[in-house]
PDB file of N, CA and C in Angstrom:
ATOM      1  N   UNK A   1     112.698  94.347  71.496  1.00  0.00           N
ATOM      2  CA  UNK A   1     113.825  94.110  72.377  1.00  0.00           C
ATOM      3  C   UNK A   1     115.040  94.831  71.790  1.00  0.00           C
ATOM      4  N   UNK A   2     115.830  95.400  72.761  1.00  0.00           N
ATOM      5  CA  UNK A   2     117.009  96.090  72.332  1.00  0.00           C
ATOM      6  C   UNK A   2     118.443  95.392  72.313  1.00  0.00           C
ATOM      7  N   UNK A   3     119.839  95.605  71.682  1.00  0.00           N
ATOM      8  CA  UNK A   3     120.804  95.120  71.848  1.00  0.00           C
ATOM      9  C   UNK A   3     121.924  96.119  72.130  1.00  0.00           C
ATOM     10  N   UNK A   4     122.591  96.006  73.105  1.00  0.00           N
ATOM     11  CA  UNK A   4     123.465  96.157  73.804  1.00  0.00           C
ATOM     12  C   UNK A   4     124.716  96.047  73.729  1.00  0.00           C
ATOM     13  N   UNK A   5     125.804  96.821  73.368  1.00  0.00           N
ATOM     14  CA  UNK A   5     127.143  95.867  72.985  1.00  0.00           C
ATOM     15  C   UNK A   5     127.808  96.901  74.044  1.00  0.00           C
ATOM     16  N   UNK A   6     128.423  96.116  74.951  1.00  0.00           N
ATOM     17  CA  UNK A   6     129.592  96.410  76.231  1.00  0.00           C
ATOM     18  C   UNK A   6     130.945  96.323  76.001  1.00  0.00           C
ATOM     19  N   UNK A   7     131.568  97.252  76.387  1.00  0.00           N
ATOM     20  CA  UNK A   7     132.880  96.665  76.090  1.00  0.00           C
ATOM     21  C   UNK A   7     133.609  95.973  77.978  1.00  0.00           C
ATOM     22  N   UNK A   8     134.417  94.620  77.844  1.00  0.00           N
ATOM     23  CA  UNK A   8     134.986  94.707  79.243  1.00  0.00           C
ATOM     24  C   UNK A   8     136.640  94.466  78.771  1.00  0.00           C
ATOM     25  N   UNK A   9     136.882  94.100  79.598  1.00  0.00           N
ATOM     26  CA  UNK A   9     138.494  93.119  80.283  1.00  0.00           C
ATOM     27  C   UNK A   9     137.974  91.797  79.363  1.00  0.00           C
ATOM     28  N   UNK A  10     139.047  91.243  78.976  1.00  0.00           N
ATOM     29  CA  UNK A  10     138.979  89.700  78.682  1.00  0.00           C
ATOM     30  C   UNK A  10     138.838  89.061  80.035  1.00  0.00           C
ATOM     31  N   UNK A  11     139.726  89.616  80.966  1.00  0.00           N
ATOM     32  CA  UNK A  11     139.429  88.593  82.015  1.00  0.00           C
ATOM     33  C   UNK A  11     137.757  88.860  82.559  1.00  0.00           C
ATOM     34  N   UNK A  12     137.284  89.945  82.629  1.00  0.00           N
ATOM     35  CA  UNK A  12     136.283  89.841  83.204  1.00  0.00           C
ATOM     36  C   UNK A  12     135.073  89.322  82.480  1.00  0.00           C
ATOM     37  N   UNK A  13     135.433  89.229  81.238  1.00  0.00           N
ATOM     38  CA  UNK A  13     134.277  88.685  80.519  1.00  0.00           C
ATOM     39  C   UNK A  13     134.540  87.030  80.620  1.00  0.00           C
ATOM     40  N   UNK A  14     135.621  86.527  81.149  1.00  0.00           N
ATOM     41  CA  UNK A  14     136.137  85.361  80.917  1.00  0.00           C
ATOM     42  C   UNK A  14     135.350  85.095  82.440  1.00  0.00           C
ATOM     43  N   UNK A  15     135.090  85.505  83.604  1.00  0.00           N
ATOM     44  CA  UNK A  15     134.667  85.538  84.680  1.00  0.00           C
ATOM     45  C   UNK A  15     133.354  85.574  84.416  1.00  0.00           C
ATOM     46  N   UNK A  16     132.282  86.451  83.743  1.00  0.00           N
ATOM     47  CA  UNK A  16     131.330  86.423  84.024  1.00  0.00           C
ATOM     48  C   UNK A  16     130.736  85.235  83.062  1.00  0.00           C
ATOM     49  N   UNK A  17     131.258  84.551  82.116  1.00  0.00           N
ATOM     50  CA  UNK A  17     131.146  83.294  81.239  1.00  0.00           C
ATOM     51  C   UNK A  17     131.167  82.211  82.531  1.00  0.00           C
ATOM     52  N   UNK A  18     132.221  82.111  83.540  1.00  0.00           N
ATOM     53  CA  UNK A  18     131.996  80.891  83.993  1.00  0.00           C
ATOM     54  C   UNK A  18     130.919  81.115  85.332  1.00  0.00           C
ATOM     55  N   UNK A  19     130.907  82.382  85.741  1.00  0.00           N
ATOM     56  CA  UNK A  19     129.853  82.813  86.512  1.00  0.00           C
ATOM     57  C   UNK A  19     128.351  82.221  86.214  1.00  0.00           C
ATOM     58  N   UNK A  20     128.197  82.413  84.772  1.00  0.00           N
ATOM     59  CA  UNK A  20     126.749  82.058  84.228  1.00  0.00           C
ATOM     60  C   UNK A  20     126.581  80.419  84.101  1.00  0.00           C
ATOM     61  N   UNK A  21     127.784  79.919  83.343  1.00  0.00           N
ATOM     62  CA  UNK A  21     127.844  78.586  83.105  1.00  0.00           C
ATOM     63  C   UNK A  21     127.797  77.984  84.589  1.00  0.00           C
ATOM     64  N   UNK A  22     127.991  78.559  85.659  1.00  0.00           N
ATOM     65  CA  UNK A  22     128.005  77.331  87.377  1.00  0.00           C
ATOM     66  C   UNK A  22     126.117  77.612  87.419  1.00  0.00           C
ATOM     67  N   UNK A  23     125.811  79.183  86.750  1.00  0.00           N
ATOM     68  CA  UNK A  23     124.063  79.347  87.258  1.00  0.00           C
ATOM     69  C   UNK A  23     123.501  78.505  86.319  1.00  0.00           C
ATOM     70  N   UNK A  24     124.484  77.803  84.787  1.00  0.00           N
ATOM     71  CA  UNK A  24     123.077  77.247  83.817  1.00  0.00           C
ATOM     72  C   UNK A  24     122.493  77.823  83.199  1.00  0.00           C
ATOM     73  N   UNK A  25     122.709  79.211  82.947  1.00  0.00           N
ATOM     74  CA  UNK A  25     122.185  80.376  81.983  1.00  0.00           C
ATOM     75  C   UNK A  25     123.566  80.889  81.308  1.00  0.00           C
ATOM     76  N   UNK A  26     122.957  81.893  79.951  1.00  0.00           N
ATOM     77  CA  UNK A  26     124.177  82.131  79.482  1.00  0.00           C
ATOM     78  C   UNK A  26     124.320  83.428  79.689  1.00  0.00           C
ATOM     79  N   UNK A  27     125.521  84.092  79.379  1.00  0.00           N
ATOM     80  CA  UNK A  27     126.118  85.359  79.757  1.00  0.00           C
ATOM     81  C   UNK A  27     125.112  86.415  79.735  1.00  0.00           C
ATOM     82  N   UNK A  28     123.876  86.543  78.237  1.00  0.00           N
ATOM     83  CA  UNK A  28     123.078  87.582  77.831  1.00  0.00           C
ATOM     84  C   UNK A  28     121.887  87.247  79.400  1.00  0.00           C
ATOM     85  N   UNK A  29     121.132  85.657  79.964  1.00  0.00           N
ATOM     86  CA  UNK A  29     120.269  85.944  80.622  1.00  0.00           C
ATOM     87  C   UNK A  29     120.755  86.245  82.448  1.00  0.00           C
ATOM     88  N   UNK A  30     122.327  86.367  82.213  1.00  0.00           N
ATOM     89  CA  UNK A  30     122.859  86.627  83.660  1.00  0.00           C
ATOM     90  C   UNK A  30     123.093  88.362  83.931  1.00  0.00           C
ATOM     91  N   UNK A  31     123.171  89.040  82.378  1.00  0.00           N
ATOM     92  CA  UNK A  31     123.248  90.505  82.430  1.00  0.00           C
ATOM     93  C   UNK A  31     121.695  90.660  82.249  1.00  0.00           C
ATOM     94  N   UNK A  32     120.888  89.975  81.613  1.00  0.00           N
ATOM     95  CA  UNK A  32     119.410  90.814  81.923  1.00  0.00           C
ATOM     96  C   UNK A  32     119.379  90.618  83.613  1.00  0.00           C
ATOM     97  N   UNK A  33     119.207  89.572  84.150  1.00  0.00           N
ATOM     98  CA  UNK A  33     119.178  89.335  85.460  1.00  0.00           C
ATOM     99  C   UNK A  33     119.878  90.584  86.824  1.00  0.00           C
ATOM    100  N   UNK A  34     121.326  90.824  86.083  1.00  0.00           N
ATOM    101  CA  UNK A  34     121.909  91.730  86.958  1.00  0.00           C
ATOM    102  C   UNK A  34     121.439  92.939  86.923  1.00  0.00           C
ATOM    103  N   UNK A  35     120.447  93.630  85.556  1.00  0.00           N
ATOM    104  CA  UNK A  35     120.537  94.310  85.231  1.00  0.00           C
ATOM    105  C   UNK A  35     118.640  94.991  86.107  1.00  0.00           C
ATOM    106  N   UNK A  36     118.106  93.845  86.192  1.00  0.00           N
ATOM    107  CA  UNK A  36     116.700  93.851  86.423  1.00  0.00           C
ATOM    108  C   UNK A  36     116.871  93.706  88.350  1.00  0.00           C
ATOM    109  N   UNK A  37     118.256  93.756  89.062  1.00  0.00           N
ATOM    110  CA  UNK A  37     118.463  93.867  90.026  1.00  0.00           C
ATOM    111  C   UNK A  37     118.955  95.045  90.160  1.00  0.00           C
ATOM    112  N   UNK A  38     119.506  96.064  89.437  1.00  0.00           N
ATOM    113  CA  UNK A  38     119.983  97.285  89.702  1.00  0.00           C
ATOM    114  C   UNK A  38     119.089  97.887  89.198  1.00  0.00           C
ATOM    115  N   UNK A  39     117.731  98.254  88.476  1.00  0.00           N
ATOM    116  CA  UNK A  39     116.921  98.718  88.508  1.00  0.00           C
ATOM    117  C   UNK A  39     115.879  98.742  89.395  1.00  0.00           C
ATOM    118  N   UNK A  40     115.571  97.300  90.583  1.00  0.00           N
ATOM    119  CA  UNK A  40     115.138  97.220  91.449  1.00  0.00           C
ATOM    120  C   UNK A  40     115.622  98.072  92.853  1.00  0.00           C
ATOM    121  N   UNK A  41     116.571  98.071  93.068  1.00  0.00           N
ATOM    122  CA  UNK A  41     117.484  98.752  94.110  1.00  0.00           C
ATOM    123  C   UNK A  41     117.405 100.183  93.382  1.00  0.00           C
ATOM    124  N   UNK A  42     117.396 100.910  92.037  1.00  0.00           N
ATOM    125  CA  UNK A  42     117.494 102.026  92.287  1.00  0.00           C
ATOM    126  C   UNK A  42     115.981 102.398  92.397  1.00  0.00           C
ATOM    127  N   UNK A  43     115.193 101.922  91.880  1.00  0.00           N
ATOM    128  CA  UNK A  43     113.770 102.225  92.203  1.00  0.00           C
ATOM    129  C   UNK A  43     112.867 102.211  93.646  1.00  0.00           C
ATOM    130  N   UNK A  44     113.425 100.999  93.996  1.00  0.00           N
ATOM    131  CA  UNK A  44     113.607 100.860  95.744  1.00  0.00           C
ATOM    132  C   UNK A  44     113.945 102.373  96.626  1.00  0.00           C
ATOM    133  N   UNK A  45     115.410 102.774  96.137  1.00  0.00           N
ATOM    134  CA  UNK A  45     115.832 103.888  96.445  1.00  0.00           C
ATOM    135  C   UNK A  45     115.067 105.223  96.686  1.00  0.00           C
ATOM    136  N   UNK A  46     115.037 105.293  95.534  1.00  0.00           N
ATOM    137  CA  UNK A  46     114.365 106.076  95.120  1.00  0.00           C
ATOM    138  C   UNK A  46     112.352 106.409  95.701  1.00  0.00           C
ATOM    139  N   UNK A  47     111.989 105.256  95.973  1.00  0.00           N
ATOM    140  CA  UNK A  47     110.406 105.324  96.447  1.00  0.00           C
ATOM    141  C   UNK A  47     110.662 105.827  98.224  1.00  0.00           C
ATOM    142  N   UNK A  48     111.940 105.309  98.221  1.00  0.00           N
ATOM    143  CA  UNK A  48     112.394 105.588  99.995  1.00  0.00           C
ATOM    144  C   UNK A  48     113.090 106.969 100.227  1.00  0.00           C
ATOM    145  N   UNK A  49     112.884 107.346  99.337  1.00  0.00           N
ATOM    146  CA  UNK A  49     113.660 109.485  99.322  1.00  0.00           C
ATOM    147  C   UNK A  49     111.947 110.058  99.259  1.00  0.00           C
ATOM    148  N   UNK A  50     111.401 109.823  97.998  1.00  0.00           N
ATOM    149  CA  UNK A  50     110.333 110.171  98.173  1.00  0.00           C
ATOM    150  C   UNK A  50     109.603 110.124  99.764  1.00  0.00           C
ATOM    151  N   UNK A  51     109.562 108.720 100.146  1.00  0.00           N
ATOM    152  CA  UNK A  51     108.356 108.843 101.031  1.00  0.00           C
ATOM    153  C   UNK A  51     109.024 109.518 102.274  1.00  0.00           C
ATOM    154  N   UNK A  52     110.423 109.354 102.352  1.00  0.00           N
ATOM    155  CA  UNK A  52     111.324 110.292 103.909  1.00  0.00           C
ATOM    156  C   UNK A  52     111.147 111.342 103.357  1.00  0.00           C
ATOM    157  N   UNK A  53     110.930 112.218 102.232  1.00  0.00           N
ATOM    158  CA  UNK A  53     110.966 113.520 102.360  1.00  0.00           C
ATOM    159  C   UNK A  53     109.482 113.969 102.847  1.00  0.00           C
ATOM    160  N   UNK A  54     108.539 113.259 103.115  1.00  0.00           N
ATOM    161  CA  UNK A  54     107.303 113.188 103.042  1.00  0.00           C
ATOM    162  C   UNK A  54     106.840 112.753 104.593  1.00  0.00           C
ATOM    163  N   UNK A  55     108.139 112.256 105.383  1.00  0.00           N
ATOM    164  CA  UNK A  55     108.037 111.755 106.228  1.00  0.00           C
ATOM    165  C   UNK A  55     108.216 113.060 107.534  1.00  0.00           C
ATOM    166  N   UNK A  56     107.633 112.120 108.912  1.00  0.00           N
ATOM    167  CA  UNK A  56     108.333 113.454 109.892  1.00  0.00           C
ATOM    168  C   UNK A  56     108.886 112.710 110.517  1.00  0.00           C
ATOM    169  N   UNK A  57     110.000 113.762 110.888  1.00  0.00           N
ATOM    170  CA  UNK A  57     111.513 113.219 111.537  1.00  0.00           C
ATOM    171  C   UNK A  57     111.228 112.671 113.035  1.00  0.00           C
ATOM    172  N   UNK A  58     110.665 113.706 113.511  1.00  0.00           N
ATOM    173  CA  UNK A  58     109.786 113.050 115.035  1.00  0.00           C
ATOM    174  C   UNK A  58     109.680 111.484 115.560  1.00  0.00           C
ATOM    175  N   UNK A  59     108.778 111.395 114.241  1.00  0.00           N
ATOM    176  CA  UNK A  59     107.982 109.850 114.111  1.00  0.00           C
ATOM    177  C   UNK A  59     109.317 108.849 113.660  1.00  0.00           C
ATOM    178  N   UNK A  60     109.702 109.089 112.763  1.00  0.00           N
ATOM    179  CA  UNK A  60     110.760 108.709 112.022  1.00  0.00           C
ATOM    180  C   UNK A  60     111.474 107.797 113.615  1.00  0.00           C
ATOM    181  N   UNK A  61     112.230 108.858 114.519  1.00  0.00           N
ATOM    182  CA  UNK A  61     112.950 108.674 115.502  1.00  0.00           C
ATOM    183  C   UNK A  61     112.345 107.921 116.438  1.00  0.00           C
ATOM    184  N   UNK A  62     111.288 108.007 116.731  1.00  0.00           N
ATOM    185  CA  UNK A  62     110.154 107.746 117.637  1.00  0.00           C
ATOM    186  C   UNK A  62     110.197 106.027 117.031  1.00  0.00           C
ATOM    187  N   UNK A  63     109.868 105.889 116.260  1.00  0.00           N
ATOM    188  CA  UNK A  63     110.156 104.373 115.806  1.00  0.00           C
ATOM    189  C   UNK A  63     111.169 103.693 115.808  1.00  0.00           C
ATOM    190  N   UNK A  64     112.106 104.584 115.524  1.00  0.00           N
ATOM    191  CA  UNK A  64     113.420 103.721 115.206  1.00  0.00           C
ATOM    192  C   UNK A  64     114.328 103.689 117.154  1.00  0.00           C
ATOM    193  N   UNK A  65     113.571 104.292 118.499  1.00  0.00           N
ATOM    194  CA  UNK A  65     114.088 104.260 119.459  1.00  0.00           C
ATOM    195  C   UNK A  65     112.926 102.713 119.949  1.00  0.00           C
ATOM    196  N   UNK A  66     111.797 102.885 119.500  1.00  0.00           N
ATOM    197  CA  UNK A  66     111.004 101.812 120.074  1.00  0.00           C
ATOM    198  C   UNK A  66     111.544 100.453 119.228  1.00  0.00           C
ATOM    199  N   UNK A  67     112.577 100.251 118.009  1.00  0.00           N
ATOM    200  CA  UNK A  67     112.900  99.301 118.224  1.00  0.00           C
ATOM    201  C   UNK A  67     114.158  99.265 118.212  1.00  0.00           C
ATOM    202  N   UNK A  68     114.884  99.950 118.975  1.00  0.00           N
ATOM    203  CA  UNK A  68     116.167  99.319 119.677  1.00  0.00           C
ATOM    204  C   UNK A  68     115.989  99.265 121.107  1.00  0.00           C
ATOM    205  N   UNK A  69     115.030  99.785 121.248  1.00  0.00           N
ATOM    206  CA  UNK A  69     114.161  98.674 122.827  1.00  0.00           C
ATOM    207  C   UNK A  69     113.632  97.748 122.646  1.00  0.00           C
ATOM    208  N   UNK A  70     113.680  97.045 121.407  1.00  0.00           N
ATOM    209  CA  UNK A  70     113.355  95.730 121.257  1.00  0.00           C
ATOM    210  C   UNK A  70     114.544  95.091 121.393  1.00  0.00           C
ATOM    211  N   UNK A  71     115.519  95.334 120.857  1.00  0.00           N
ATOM    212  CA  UNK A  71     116.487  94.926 121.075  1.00  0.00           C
ATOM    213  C   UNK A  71     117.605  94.835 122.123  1.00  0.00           C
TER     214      UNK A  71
END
């Protein structure tokens, strides 16, 4: 396991202390947490460039008109 030293704001570190203390975890398992959510979203991202570049635009459109006729 690795360690990490951040620098912030007093206030914002004073924020993310009571942030953790309302979740019941402490500051270190609320930054793994945030941190294992922005790796999700960029990986997310990222699998969704891949597969649109891979994609055809046609179809692409073709779907996305059949459901705003759902709507």
């Amino acid at each position: 396991m690795a360690t990490l030293t951040i620098r912030l704001p007093d206030d914002k570190h004073e924020r993310l202390k009571q942030l953790a203390q309302t979740r019941g975890i402490s500051v270190n398992k609320l930054m793994e947490e945030f941190s294992t959510k922005a790796i999700a979203e960029f990986d997310t991202f990222n699998r969704f460039q891949v597969m649109a570049s891979k994609g055809d635009i046609q179809q692409g459109l073709a779907l996305l008109d059949k459901l705003d006729a759902s709507f």
